[in-house]
PDB file of N, CA and C in Angstrom:
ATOM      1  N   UNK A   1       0.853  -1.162   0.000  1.00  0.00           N
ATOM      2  CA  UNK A   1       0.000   0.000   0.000  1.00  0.00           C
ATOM      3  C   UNK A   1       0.904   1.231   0.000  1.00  0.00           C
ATOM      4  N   UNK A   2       0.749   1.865  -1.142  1.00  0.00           N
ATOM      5  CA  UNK A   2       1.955   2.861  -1.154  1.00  0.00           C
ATOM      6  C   UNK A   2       1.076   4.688  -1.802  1.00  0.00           C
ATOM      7  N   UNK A   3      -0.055   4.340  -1.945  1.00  0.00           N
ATOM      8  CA  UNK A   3      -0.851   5.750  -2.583  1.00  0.00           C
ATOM      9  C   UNK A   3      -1.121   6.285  -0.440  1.00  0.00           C
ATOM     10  N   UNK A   4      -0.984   7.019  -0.572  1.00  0.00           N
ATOM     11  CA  UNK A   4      -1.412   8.588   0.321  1.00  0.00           C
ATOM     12  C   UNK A   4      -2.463   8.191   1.286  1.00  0.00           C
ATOM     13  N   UNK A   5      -3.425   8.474   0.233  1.00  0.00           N
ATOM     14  CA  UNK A   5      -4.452   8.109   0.886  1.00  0.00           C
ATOM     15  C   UNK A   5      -4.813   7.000   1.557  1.00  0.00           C
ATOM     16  N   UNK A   6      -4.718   5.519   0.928  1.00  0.00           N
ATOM     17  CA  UNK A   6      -4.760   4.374   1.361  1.00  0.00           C
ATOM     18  C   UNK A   6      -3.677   4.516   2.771  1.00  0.00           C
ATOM     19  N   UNK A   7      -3.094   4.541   2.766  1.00  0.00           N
ATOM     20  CA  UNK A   7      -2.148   4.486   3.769  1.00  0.00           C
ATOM     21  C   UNK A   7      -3.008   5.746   5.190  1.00  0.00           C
ATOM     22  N   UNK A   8      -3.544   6.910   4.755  1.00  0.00           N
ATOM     23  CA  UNK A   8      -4.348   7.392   5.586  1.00  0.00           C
ATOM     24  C   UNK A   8      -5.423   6.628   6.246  1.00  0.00           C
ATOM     25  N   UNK A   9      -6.556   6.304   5.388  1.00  0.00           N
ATOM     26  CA  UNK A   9      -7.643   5.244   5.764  1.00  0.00           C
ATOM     27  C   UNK A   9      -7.287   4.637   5.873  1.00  0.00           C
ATOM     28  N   UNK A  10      -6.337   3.413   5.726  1.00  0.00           N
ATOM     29  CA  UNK A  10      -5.810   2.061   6.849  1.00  0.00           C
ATOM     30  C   UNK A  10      -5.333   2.294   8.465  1.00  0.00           C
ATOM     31  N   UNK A  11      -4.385   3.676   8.408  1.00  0.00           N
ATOM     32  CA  UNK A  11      -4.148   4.312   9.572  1.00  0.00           C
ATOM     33  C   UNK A  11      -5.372   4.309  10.903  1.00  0.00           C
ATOM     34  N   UNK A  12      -6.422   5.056  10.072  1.00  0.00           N
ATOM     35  CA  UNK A  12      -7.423   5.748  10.648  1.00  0.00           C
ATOM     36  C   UNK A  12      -8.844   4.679  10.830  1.00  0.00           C
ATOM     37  N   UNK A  13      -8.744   3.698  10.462  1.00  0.00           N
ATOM     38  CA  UNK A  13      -9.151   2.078  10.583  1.00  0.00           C
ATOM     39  C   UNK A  13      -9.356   1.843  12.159  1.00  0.00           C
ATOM     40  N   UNK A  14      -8.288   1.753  12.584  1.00  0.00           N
ATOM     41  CA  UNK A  14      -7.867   1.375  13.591  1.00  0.00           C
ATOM     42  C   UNK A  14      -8.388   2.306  14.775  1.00  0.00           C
ATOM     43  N   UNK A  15      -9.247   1.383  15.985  1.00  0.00           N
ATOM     44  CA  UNK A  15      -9.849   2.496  17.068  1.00  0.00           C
ATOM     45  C   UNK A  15      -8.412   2.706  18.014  1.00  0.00           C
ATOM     46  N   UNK A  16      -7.522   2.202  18.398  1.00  0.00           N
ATOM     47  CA  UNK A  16      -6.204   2.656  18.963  1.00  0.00           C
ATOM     48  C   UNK A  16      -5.585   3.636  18.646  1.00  0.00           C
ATOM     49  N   UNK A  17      -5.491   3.270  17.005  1.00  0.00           N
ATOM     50  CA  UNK A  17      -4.682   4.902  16.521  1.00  0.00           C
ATOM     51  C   UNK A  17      -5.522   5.879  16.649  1.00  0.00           C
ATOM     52  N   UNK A  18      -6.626   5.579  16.372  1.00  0.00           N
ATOM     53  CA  UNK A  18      -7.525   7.161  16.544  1.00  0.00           C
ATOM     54  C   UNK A  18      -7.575   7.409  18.046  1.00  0.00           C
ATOM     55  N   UNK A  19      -7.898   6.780  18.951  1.00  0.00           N
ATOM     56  CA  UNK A  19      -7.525   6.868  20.448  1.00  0.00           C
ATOM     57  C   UNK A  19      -6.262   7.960  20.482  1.00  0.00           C
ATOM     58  N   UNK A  20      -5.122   7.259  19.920  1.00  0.00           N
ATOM     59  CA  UNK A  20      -3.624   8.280  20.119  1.00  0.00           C
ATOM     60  C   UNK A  20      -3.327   9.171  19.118  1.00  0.00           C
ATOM     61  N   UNK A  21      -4.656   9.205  17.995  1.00  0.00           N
ATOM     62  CA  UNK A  21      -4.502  10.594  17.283  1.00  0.00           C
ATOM     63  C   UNK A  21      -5.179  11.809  18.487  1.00  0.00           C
ATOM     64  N   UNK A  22      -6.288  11.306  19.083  1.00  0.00           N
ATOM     65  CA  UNK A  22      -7.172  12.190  19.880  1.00  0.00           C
ATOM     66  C   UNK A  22      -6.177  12.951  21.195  1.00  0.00           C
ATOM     67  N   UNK A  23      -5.389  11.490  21.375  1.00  0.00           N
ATOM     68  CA  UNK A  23      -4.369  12.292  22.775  1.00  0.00           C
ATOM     69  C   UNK A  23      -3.317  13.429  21.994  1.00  0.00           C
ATOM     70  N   UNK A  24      -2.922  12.760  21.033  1.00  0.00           N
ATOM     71  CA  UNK A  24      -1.861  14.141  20.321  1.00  0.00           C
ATOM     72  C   UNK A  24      -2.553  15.435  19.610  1.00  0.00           C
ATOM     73  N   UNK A  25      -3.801  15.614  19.784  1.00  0.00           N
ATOM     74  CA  UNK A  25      -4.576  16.607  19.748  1.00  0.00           C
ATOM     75  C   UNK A  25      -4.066  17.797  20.546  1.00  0.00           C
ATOM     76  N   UNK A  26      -3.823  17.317  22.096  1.00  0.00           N
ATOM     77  CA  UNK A  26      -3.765  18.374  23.144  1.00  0.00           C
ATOM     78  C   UNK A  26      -2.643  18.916  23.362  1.00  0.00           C
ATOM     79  N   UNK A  27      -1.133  17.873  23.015  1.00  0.00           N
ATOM     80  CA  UNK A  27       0.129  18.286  22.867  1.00  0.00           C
ATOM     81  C   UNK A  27       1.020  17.106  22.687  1.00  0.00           C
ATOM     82  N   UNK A  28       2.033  17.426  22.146  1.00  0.00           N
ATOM     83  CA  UNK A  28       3.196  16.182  21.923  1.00  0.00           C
ATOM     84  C   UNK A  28       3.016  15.221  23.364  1.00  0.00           C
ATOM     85  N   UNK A  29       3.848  14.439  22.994  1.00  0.00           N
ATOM     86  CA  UNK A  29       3.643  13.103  23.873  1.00  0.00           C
ATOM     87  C   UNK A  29       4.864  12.527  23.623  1.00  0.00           C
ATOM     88  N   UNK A  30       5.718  11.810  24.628  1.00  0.00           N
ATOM     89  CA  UNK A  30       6.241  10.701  24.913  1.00  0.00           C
ATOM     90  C   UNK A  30       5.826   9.816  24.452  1.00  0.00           C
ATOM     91  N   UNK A  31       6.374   8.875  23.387  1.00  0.00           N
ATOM     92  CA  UNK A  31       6.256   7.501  23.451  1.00  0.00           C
ATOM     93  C   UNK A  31       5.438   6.701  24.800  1.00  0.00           C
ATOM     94  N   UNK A  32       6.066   6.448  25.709  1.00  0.00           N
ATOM     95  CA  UNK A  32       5.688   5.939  26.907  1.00  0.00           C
ATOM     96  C   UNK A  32       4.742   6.304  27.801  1.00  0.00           C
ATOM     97  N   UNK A  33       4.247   8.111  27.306  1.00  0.00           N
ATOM     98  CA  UNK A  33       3.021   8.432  27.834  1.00  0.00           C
ATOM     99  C   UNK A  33       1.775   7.893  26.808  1.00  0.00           C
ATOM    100  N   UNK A  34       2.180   7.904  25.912  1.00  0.00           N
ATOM    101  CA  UNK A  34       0.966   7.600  24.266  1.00  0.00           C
ATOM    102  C   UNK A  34       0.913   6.174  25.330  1.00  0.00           C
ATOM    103  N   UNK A  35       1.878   5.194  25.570  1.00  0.00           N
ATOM    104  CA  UNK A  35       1.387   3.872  25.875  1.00  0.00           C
ATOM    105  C   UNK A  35       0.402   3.558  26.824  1.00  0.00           C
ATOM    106  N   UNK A  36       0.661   4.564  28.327  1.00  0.00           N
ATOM    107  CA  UNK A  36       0.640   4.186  29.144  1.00  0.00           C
ATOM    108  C   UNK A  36      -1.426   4.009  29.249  1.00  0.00           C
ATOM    109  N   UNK A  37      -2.111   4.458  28.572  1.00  0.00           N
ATOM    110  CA  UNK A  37      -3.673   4.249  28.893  1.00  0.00           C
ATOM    111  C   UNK A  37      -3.908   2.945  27.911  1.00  0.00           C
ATOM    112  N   UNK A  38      -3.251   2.238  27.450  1.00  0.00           N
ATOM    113  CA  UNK A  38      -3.587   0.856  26.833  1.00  0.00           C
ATOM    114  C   UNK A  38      -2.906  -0.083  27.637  1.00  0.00           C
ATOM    115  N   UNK A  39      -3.550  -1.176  27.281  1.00  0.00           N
ATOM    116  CA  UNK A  39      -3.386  -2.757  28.163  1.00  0.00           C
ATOM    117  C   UNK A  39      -2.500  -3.481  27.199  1.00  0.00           C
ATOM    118  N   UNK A  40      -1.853  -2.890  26.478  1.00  0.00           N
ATOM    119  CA  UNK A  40      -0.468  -3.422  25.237  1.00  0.00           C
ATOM    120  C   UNK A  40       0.551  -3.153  25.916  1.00  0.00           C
ATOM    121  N   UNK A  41       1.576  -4.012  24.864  1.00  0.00           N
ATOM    122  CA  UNK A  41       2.731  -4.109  25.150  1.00  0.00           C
ATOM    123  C   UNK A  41       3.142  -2.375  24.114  1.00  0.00           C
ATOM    124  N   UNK A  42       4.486  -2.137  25.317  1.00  0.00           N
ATOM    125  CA  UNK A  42       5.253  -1.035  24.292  1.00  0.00           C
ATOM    126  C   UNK A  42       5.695  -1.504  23.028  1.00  0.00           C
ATOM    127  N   UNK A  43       5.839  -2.254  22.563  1.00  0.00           N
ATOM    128  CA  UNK A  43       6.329  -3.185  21.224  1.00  0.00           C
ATOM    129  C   UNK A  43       5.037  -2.594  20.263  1.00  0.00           C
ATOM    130  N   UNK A  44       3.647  -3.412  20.818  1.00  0.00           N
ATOM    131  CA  UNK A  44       2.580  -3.089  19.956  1.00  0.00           C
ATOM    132  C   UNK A  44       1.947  -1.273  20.026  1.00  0.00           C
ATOM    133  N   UNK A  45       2.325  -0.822  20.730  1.00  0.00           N
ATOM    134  CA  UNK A  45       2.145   1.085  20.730  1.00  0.00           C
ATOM    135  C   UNK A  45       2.598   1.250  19.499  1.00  0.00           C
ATOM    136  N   UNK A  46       4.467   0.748  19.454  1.00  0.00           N
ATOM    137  CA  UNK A  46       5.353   1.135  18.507  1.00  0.00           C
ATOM    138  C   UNK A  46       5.102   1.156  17.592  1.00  0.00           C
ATOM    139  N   UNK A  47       4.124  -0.271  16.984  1.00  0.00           N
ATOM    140  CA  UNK A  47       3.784  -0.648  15.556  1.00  0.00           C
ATOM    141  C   UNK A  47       2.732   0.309  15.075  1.00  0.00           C
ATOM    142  N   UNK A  48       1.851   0.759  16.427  1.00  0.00           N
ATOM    143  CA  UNK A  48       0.633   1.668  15.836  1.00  0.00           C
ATOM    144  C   UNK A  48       1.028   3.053  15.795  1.00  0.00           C
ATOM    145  N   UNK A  49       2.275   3.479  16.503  1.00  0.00           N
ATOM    146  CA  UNK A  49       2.536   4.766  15.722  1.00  0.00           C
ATOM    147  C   UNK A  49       3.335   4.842  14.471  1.00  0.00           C
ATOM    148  N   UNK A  50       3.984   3.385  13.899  1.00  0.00           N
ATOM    149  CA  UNK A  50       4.672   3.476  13.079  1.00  0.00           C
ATOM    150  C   UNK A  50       3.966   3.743  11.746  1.00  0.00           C
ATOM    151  N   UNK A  51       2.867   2.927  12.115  1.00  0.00           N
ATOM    152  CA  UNK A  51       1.620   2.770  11.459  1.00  0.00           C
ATOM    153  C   UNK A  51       1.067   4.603  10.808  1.00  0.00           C
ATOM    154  N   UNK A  52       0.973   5.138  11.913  1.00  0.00           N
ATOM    155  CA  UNK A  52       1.109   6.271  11.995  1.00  0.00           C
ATOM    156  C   UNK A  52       1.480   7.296  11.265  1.00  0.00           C
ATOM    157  N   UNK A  53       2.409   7.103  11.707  1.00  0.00           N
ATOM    158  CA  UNK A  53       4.112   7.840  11.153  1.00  0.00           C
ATOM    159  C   UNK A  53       4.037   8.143   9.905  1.00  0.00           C
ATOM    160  N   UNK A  54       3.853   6.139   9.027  1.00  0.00           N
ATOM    161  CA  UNK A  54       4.114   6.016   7.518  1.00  0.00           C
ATOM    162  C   UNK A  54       2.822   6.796   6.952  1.00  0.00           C
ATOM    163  N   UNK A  55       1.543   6.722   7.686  1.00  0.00           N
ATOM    164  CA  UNK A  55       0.245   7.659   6.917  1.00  0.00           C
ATOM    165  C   UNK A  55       1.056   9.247   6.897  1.00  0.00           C
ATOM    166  N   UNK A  56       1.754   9.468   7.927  1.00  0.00           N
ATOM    167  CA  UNK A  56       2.040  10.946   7.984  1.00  0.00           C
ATOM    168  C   UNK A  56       1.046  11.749   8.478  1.00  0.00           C
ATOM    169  N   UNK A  57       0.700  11.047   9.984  1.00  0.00           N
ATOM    170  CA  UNK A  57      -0.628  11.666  10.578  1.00  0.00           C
ATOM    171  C   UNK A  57       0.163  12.170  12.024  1.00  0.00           C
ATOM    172  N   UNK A  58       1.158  11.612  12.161  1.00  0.00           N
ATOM    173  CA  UNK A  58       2.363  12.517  13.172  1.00  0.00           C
ATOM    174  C   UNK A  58       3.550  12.026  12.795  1.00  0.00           C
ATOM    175  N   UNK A  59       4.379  12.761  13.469  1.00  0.00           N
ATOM    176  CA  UNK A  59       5.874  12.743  13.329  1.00  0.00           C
ATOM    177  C   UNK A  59       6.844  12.314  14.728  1.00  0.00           C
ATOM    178  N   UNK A  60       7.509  11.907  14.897  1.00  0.00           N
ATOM    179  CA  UNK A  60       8.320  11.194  15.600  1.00  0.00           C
ATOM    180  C   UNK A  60       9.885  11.378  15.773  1.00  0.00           C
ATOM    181  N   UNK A  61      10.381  12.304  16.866  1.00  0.00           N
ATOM    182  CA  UNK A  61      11.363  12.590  17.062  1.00  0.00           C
ATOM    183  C   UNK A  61      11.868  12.733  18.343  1.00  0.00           C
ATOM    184  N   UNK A  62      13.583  12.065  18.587  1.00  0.00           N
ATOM    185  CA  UNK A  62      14.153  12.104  19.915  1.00  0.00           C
ATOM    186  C   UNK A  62      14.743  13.183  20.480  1.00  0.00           C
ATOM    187  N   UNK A  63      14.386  13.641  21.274  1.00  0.00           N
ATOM    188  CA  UNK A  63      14.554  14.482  22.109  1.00  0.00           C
ATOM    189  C   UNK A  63      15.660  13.782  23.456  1.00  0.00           C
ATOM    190  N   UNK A  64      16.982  13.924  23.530  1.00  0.00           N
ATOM    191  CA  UNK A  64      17.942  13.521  24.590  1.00  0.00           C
ATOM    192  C   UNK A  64      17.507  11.463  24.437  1.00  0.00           C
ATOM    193  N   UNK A  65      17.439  11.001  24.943  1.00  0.00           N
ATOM    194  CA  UNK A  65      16.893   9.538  25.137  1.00  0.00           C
ATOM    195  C   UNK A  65      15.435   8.984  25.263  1.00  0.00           C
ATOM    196  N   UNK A  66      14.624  10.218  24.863  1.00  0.00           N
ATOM    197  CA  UNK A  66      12.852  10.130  24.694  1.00  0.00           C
ATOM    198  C   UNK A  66      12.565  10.446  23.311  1.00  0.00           C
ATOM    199  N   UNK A  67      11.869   9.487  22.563  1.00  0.00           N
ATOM    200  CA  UNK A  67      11.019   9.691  21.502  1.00  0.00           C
ATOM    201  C   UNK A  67       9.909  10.183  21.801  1.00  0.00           C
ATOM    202  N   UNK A  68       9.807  11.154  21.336  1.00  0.00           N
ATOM    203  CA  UNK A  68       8.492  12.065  21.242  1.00  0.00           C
ATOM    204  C   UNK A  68       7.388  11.921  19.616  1.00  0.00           C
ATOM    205  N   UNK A  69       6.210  12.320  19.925  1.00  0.00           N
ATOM    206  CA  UNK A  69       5.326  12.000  19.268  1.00  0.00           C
ATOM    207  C   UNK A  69       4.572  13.394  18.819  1.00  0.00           C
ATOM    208  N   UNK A  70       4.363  13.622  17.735  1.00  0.00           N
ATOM    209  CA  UNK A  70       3.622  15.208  17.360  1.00  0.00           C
ATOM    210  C   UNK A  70       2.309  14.702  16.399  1.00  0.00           C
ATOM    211  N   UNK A  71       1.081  15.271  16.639  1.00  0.00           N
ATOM    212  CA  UNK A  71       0.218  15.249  15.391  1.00  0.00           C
ATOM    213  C   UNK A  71       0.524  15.955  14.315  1.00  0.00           C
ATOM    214  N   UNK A  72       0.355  16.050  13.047  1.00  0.00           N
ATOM    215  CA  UNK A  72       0.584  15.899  11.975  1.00  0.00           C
ATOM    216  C   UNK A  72      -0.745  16.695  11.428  1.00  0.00           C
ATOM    217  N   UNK A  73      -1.361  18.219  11.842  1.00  0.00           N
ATOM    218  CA  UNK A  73      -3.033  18.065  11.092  1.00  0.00           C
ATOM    219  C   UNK A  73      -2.972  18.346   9.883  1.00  0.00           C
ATOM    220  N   UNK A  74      -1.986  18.989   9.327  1.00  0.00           N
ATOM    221  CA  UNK A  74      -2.350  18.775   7.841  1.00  0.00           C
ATOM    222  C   UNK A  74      -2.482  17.335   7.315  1.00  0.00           C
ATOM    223  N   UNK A  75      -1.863  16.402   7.690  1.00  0.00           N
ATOM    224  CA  UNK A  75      -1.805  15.067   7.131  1.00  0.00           C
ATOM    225  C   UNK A  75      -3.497  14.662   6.106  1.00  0.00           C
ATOM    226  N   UNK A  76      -4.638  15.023   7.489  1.00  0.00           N
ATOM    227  CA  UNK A  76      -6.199  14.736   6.851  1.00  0.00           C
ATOM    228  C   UNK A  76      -6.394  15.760   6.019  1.00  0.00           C
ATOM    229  N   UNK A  77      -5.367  16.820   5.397  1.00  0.00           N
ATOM    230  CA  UNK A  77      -6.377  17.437   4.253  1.00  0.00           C
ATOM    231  C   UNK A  77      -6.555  16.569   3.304  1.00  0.00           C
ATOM    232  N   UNK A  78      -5.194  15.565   2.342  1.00  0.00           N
ATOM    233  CA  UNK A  78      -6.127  15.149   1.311  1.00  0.00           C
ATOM    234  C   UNK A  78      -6.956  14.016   1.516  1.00  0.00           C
ATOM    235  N   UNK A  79      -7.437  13.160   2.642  1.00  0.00           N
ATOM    236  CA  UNK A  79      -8.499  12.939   2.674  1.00  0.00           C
ATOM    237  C   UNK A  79      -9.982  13.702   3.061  1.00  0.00           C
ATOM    238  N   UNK A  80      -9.421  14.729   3.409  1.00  0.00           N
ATOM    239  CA  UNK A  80     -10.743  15.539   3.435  1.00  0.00           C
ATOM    240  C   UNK A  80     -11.134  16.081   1.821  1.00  0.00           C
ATOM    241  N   UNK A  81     -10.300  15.902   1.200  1.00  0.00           N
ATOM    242  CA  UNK A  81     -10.594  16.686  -0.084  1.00  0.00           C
ATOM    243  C   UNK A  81     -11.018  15.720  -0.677  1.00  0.00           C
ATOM    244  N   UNK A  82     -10.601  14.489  -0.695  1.00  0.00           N
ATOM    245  CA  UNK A  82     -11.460  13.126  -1.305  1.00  0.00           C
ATOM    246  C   UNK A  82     -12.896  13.204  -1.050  1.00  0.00           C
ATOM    247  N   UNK A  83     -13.261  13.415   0.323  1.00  0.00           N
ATOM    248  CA  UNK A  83     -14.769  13.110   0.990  1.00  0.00           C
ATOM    249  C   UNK A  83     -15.020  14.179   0.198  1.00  0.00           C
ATOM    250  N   UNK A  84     -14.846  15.361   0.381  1.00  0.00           N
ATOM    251  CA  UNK A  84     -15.477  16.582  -0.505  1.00  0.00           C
ATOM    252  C   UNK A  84     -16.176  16.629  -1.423  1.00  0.00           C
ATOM    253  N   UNK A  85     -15.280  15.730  -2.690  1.00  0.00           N
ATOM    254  CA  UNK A  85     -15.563  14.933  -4.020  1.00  0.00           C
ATOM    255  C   UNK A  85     -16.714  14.581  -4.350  1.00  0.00           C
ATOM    256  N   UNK A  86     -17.282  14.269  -3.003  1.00  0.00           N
ATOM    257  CA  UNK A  86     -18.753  13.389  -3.156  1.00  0.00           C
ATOM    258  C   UNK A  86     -19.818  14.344  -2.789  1.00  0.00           C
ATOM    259  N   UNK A  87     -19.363  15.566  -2.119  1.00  0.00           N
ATOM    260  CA  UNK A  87     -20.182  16.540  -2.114  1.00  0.00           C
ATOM    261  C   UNK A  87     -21.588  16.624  -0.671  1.00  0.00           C
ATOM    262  N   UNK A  88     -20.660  15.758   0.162  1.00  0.00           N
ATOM    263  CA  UNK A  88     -21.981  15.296   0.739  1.00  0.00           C
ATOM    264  C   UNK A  88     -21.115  15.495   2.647  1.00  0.00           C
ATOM    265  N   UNK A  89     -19.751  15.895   2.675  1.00  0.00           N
ATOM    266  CA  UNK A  89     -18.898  15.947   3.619  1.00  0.00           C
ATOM    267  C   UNK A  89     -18.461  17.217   3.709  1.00  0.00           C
ATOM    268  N   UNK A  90     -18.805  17.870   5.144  1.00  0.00           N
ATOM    269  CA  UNK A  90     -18.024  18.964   5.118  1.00  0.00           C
ATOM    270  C   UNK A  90     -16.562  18.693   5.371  1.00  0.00           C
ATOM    271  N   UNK A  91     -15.495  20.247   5.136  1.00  0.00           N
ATOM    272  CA  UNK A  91     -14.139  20.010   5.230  1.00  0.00           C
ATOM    273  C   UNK A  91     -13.671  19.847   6.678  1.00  0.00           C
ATOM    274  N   UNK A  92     -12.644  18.325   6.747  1.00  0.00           N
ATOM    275  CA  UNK A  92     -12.413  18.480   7.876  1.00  0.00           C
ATOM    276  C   UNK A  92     -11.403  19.046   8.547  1.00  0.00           C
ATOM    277  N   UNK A  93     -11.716  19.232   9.799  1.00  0.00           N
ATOM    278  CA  UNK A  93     -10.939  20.294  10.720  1.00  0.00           C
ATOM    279  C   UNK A  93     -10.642  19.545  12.173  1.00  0.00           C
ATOM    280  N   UNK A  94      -9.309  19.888  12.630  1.00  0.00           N
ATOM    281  CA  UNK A  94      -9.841  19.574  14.035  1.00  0.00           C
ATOM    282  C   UNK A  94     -10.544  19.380  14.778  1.00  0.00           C
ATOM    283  N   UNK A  95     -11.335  20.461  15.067  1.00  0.00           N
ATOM    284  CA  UNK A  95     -12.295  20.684  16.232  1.00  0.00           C
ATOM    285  C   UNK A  95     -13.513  19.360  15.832  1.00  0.00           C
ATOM    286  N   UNK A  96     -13.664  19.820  14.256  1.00  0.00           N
ATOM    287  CA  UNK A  96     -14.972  18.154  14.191  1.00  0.00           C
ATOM    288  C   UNK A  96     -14.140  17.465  14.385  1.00  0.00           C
ATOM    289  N   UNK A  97     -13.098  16.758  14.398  1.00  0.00           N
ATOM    290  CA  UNK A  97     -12.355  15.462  14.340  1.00  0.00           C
ATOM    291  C   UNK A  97     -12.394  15.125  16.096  1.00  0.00           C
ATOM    292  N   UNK A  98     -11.735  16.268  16.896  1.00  0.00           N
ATOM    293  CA  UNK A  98     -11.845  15.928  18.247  1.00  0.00           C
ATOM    294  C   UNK A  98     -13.403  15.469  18.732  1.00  0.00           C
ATOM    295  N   UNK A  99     -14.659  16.495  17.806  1.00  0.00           N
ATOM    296  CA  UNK A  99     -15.816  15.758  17.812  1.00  0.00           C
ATOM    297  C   UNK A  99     -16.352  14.601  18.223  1.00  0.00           C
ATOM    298  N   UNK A 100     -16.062  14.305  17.110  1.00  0.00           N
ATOM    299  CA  UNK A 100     -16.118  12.800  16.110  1.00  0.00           C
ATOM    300  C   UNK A 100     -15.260  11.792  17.142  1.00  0.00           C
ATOM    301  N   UNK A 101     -14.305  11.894  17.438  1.00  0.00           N
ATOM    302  CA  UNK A 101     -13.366  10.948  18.599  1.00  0.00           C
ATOM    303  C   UNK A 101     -13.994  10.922  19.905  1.00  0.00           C
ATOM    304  N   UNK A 102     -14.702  12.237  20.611  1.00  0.00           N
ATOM    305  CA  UNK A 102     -15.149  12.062  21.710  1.00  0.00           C
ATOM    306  C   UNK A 102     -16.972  10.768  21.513  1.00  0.00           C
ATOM    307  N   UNK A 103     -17.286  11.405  20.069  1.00  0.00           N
ATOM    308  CA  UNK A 103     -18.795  10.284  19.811  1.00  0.00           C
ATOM    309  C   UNK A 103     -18.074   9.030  19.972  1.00  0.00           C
ATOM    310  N   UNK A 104     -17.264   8.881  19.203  1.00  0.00           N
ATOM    311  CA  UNK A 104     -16.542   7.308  18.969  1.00  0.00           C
ATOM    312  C   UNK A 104     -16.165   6.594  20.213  1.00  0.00           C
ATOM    313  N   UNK A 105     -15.268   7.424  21.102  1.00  0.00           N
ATOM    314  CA  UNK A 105     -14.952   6.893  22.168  1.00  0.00           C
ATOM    315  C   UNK A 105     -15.306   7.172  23.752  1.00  0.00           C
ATOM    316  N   UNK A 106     -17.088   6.462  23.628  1.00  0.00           N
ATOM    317  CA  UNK A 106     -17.432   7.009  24.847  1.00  0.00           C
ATOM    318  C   UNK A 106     -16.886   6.809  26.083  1.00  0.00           C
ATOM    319  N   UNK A 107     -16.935   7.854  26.969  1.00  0.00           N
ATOM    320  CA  UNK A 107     -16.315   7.581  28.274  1.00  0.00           C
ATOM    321  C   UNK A 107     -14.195   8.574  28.346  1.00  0.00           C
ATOM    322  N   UNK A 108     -13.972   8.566  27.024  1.00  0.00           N
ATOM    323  CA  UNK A 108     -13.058   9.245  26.730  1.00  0.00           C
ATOM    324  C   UNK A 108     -13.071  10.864  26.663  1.00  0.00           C
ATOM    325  N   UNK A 109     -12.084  11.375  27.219  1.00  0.00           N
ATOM    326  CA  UNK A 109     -12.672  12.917  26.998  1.00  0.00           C
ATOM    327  C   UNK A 109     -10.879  13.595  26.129  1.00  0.00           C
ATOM    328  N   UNK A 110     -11.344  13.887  25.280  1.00  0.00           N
ATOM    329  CA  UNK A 110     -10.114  14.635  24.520  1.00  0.00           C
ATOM    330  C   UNK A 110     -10.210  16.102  24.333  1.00  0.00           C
ATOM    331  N   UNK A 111     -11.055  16.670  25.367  1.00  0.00           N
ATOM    332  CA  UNK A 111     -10.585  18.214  24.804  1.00  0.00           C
ATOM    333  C   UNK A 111      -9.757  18.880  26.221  1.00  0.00           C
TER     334      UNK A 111
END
């Protein structure tokens, strides 16, 4: 899977990654803080931000001996411009996306 988009919607598939897109909403993150509200191993975090990473929905950089974690919001414009296409989706933005994550994940609060 090597087109943009596909690699976005496979990303965004996943209720975990959207879980740790919603936490990197509020500010960068530690690796080890992104882990610490799941019942996974740090191994499997790794794979879902790598997962991540390769959509280009955040970025990933060490800071002294901590990998740090950044959202990425331009990443969803060109899938927002896809949905557009169809004429039937407004453009998305943050604020609906944090929305949309708090409907999805009840009991979760991301703002």
């Amino acid at each position: 899977m090597s087109d943009p988009l596909d690699l976005v919607f496979a990303a965004l598939a996943d209720p975990t990654r959207r879980a740790i897109l919603a936490m990197l909403l509020e500010d960068d993150m530690a690796v080890t803080d992104v882990a610490e509200p799941f019942e996974m191993s740090l191994a499997a975090i790794s794979k879902h931000l790598n997962i991540l990473s390769r959509a280009g929905l955040i970025s990933q950089e060490r800071r002294g001996r901590v990998k740090w974690c950044k959202l990425e919001p331009g990443a969803l414009k060109g899938a927002s411009v896809w949905m557009q296409g169809f004429g039937q989706f407004e453009p998305v933005n943050l604020d609906a996306f944090e929305r949309f994550l708090n409907a999805e994940l009840p009991g979760e609060t991301y703002e």
